[in-house]
PDB file of N, CA and C in Angstrom:
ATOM      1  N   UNK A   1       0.845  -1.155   0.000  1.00  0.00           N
ATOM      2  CA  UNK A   1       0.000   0.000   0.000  1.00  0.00           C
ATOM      3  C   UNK A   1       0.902   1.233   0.000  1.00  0.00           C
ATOM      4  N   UNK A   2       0.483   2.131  -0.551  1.00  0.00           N
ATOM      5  CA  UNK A   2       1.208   3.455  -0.688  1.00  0.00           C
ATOM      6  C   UNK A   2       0.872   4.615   0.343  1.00  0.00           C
ATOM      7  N   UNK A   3       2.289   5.270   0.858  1.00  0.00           N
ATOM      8  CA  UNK A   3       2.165   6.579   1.714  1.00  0.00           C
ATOM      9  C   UNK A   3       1.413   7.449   1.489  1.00  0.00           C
ATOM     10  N   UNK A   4       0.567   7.984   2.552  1.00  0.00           N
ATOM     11  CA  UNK A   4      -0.080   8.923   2.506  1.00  0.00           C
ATOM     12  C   UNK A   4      -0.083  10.178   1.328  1.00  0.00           C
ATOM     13  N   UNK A   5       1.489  10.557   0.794  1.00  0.00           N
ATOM     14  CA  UNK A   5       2.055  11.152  -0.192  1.00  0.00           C
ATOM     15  C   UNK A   5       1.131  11.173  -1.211  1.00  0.00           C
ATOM     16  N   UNK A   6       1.753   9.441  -1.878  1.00  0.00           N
ATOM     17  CA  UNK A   6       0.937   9.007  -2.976  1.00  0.00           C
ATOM     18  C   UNK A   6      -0.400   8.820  -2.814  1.00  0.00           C
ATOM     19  N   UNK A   7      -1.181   8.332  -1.600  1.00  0.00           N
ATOM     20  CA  UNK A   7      -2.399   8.848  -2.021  1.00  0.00           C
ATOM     21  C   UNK A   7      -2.594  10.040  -2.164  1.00  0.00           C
ATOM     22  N   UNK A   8      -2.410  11.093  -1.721  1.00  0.00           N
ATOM     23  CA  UNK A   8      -3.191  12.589  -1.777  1.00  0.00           C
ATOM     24  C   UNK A   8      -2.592  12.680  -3.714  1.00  0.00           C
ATOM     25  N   UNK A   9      -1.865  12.536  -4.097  1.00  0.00           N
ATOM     26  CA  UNK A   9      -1.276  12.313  -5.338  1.00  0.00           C
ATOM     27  C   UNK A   9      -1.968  11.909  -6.319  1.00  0.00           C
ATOM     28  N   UNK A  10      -2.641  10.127  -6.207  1.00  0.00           N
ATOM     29  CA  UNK A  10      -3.959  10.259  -6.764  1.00  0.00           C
ATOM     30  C   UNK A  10      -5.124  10.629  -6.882  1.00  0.00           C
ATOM     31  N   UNK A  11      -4.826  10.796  -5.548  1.00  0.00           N
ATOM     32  CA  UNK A  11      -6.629  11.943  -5.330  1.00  0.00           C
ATOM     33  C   UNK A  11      -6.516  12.866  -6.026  1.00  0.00           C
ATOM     34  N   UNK A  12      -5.921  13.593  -5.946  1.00  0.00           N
ATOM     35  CA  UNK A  12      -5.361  14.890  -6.354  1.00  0.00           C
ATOM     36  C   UNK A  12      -5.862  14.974  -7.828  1.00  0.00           C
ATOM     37  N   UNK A  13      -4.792  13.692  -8.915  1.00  0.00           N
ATOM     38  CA  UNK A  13      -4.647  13.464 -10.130  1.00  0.00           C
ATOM     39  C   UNK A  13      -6.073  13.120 -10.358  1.00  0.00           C
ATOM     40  N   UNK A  14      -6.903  12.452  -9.616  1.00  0.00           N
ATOM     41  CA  UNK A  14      -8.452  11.596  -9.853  1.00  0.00           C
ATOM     42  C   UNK A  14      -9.245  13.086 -10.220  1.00  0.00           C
ATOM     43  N   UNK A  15      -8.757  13.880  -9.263  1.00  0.00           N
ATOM     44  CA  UNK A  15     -10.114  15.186  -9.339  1.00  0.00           C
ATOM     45  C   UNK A  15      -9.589  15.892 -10.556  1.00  0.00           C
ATOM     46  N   UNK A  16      -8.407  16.241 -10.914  1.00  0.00           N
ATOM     47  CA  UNK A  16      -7.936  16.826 -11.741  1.00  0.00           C
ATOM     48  C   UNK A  16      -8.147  16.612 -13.445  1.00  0.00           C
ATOM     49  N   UNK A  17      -8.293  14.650 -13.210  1.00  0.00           N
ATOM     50  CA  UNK A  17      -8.383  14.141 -15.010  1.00  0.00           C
ATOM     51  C   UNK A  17      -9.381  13.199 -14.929  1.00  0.00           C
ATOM     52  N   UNK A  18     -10.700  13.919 -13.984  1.00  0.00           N
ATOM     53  CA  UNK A  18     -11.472  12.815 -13.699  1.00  0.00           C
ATOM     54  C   UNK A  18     -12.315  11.860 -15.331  1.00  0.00           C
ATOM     55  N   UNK A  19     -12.876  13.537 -16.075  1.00  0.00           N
ATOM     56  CA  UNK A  19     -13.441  13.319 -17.122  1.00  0.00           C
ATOM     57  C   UNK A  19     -12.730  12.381 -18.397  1.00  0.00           C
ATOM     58  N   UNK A  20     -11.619  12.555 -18.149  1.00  0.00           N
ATOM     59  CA  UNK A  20     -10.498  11.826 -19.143  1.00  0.00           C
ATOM     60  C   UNK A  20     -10.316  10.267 -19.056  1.00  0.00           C
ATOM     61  N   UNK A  21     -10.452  10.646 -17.462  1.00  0.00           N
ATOM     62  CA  UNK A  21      -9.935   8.627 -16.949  1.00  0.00           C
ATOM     63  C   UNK A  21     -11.206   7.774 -17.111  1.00  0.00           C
ATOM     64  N   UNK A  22     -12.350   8.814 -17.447  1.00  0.00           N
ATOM     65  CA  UNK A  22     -13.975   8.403 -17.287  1.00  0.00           C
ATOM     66  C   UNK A  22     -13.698   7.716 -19.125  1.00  0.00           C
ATOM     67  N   UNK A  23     -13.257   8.494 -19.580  1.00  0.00           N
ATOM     68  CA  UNK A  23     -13.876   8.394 -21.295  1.00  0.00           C
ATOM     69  C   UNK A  23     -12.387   7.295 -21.558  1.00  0.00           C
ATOM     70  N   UNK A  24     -11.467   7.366 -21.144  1.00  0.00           N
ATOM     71  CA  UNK A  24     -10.185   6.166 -21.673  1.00  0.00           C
ATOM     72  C   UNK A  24     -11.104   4.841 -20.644  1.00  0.00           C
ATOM     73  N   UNK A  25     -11.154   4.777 -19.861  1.00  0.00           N
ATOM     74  CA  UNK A  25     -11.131   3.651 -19.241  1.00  0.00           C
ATOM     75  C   UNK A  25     -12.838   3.167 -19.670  1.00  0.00           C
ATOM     76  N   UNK A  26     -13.542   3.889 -19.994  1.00  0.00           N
ATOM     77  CA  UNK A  26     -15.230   3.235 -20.861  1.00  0.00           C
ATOM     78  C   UNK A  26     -14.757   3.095 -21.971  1.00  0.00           C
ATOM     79  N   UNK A  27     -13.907   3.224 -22.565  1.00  0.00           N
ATOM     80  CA  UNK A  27     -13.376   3.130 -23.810  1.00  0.00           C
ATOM     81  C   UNK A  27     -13.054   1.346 -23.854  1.00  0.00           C
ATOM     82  N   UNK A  28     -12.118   0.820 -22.614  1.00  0.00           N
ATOM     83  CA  UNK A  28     -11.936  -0.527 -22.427  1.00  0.00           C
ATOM     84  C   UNK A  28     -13.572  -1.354 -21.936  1.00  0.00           C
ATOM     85  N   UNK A  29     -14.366  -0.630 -22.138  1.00  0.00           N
ATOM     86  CA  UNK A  29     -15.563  -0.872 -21.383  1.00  0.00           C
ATOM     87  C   UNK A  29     -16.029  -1.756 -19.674  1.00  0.00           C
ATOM     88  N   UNK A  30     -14.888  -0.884 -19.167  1.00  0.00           N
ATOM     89  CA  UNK A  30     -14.994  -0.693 -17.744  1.00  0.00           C
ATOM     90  C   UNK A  30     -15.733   0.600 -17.034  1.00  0.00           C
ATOM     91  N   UNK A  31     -16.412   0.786 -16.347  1.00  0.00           N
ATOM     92  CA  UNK A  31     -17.209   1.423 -15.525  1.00  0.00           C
ATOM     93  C   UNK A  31     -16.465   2.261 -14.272  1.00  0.00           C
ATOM     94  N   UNK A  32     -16.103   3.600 -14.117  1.00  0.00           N
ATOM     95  CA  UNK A  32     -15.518   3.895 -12.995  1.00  0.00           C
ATOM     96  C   UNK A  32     -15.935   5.396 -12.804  1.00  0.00           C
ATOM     97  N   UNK A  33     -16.257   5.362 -11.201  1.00  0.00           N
ATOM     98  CA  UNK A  33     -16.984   6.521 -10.540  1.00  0.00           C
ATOM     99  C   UNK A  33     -15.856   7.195  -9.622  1.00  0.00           C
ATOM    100  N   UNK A  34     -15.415   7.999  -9.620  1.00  0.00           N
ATOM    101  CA  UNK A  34     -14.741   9.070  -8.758  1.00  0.00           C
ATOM    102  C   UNK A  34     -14.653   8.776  -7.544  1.00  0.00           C
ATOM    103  N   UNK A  35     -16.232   9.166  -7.022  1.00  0.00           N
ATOM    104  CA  UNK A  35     -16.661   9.279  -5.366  1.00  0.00           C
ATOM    105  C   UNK A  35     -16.280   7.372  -5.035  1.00  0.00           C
ATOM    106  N   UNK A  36     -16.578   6.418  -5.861  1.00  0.00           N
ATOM    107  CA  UNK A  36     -16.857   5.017  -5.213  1.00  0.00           C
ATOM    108  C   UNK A  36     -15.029   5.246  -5.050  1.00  0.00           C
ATOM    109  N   UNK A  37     -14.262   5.060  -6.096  1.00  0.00           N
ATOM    110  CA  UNK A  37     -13.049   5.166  -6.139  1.00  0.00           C
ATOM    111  C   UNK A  37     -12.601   5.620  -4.986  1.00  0.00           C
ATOM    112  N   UNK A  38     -12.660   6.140  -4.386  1.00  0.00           N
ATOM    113  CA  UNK A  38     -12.059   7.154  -2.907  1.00  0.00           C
ATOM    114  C   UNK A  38     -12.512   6.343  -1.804  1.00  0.00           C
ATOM    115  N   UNK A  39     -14.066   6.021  -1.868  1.00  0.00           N
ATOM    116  CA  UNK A  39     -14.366   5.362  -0.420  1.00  0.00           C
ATOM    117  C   UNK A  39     -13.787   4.147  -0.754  1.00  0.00           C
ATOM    118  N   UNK A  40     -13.432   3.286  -1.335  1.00  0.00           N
ATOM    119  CA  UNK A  40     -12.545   2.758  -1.504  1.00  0.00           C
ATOM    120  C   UNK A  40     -11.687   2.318  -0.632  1.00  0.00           C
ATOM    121  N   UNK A  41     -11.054   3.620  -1.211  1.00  0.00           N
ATOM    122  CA  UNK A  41      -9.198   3.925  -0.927  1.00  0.00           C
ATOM    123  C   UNK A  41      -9.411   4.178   0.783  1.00  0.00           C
ATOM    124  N   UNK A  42     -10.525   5.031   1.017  1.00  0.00           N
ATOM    125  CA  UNK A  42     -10.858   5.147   2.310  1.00  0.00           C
ATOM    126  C   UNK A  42     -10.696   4.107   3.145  1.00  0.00           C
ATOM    127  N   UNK A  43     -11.986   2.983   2.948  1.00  0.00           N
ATOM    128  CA  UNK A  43     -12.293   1.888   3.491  1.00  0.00           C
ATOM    129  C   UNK A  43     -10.513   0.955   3.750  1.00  0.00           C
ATOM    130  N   UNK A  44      -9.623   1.008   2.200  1.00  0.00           N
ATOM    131  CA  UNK A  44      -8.427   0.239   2.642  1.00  0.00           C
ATOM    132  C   UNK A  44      -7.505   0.874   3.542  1.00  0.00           C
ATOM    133  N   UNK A  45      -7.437   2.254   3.821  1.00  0.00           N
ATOM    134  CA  UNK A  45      -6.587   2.983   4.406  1.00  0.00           C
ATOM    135  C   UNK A  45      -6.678   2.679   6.091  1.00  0.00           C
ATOM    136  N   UNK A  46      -8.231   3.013   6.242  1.00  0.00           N
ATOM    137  CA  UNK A  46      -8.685   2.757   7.674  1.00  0.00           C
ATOM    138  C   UNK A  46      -8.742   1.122   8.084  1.00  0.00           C
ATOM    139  N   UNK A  47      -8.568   0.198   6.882  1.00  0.00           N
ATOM    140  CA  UNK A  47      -7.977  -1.127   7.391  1.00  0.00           C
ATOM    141  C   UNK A  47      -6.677  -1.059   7.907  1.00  0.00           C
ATOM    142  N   UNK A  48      -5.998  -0.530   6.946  1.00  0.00           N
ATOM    143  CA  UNK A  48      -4.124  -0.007   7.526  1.00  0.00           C
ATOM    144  C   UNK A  48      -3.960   0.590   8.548  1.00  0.00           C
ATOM    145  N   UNK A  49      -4.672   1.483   9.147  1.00  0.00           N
ATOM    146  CA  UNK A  49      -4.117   2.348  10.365  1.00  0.00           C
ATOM    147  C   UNK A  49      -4.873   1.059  11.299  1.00  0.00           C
ATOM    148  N   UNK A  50      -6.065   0.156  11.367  1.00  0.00           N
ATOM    149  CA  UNK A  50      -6.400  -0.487  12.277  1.00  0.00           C
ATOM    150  C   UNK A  50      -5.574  -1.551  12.711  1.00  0.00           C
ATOM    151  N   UNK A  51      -4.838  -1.829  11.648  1.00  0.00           N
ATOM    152  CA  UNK A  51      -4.301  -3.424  11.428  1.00  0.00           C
ATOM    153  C   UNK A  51      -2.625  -2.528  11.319  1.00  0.00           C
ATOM    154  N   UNK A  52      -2.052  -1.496  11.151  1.00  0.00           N
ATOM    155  CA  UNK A  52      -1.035  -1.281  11.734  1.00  0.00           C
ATOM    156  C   UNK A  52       0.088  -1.985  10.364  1.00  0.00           C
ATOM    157  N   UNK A  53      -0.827  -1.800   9.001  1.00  0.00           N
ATOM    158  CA  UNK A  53       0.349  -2.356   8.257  1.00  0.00           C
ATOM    159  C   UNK A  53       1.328  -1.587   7.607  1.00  0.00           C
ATOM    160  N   UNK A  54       2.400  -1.916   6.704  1.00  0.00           N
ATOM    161  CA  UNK A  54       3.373  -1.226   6.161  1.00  0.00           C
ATOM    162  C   UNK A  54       2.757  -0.776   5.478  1.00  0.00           C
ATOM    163  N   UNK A  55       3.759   0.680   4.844  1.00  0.00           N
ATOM    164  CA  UNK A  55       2.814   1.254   3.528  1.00  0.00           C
ATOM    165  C   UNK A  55       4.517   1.629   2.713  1.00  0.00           C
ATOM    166  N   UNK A  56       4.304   2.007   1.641  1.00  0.00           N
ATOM    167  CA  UNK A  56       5.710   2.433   0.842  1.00  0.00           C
ATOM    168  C   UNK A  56       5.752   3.653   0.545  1.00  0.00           C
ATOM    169  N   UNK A  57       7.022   4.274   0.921  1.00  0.00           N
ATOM    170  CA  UNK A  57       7.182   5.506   1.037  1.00  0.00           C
ATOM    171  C   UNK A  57       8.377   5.552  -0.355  1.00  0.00           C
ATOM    172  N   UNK A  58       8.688   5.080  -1.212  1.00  0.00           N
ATOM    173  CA  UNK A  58       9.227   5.126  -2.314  1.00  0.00           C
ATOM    174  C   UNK A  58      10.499   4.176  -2.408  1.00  0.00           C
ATOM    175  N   UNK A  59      11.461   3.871  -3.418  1.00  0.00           N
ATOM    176  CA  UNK A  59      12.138   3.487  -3.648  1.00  0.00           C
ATOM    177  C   UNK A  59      12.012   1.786  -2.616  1.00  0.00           C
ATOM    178  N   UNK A  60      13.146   1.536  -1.856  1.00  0.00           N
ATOM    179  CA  UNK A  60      12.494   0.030  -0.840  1.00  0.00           C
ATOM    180  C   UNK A  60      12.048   0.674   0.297  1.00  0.00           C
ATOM    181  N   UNK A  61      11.797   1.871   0.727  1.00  0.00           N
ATOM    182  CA  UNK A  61      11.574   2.341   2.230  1.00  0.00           C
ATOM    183  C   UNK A  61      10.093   2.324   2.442  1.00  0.00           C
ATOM    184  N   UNK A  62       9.965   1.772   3.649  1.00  0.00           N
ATOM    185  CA  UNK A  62       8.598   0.951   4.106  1.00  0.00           C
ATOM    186  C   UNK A  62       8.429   1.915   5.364  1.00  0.00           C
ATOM    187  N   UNK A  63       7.193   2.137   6.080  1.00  0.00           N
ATOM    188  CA  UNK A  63       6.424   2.268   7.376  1.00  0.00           C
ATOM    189  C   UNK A  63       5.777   2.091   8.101  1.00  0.00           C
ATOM    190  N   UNK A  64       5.276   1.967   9.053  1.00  0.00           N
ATOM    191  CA  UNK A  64       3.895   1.759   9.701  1.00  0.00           C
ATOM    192  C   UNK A  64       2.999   2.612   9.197  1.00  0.00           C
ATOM    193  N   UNK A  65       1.809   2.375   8.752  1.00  0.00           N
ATOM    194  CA  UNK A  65       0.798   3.151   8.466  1.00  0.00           C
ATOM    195  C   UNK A  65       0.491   4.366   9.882  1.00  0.00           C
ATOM    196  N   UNK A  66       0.443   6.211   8.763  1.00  0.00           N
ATOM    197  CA  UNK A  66       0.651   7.049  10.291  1.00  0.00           C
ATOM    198  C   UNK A  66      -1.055   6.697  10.537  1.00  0.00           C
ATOM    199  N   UNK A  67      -1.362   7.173  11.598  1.00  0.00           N
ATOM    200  CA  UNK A  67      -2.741   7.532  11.919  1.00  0.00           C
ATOM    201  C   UNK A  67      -3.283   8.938  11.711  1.00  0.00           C
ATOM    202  N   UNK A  68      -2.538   9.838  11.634  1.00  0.00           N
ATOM    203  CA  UNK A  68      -2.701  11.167  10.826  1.00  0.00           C
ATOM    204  C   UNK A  68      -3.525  10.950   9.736  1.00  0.00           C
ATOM    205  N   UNK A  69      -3.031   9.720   8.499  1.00  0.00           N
ATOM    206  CA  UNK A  69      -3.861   9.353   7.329  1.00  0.00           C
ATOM    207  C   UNK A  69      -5.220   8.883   7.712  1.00  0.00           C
ATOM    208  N   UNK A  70      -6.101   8.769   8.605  1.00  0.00           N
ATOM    209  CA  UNK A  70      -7.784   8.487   9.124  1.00  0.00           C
ATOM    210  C   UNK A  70      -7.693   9.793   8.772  1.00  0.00           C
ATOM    211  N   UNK A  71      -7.620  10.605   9.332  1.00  0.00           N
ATOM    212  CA  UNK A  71      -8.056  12.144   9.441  1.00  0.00           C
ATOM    213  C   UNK A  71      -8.296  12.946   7.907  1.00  0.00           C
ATOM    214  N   UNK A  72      -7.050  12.994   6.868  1.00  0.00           N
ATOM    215  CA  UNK A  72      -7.165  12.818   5.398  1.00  0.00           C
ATOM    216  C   UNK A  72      -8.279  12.650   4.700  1.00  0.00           C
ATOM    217  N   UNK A  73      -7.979  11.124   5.216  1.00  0.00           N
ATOM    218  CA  UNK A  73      -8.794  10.398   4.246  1.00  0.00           C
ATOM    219  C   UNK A  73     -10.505  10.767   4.196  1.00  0.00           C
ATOM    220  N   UNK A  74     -10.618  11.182   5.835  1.00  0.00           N
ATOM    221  CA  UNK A  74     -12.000  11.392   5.928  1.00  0.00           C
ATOM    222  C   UNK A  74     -12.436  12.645   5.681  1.00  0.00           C
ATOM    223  N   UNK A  75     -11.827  13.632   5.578  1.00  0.00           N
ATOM    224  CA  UNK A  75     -12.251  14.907   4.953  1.00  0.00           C
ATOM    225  C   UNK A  75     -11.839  15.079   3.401  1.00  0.00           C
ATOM    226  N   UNK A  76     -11.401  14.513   2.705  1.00  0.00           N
ATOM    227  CA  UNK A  76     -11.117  14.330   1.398  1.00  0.00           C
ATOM    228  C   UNK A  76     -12.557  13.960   0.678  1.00  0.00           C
TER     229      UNK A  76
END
């Protein structure tokens, strides 16, 4: 799972090229919603801070998931 970093990164990128990633990816005729996309990411994040797993902070460097990222995730 990826650092807090990289998520705000895709979020970020999701809100930014939402309409784009909508029309390439129905193009493969797959189906994808923004808002579901996030609770999602939500729902796996708040598994990580519960369960205390690693996340990747780039290159091989690993962490404990912070708990700062609940807070994020839920006002995002």
């Amino acid at each position: 799972m990826a650092s807090e970093q990289f998520l705000q990164q895709w979020q970020e990128r999701n809100h930014l090229h939402d309409q784009s990633i909508i029309r390439e990816i129905s193009q493969l005729g797959f189906l994808t919603d923004l808002q579901r996309s996030h609770r999602v990411a939500d729902w796996a994040y708040k598994q990580a801070v519960e369960n205390e797993y690693l996340v990747w902070l780039g290159g091989s460097e690993k962490k404990l998931v912070s708990k700062t990222i609940e807070f994020f995730v839920r006002t995002k």
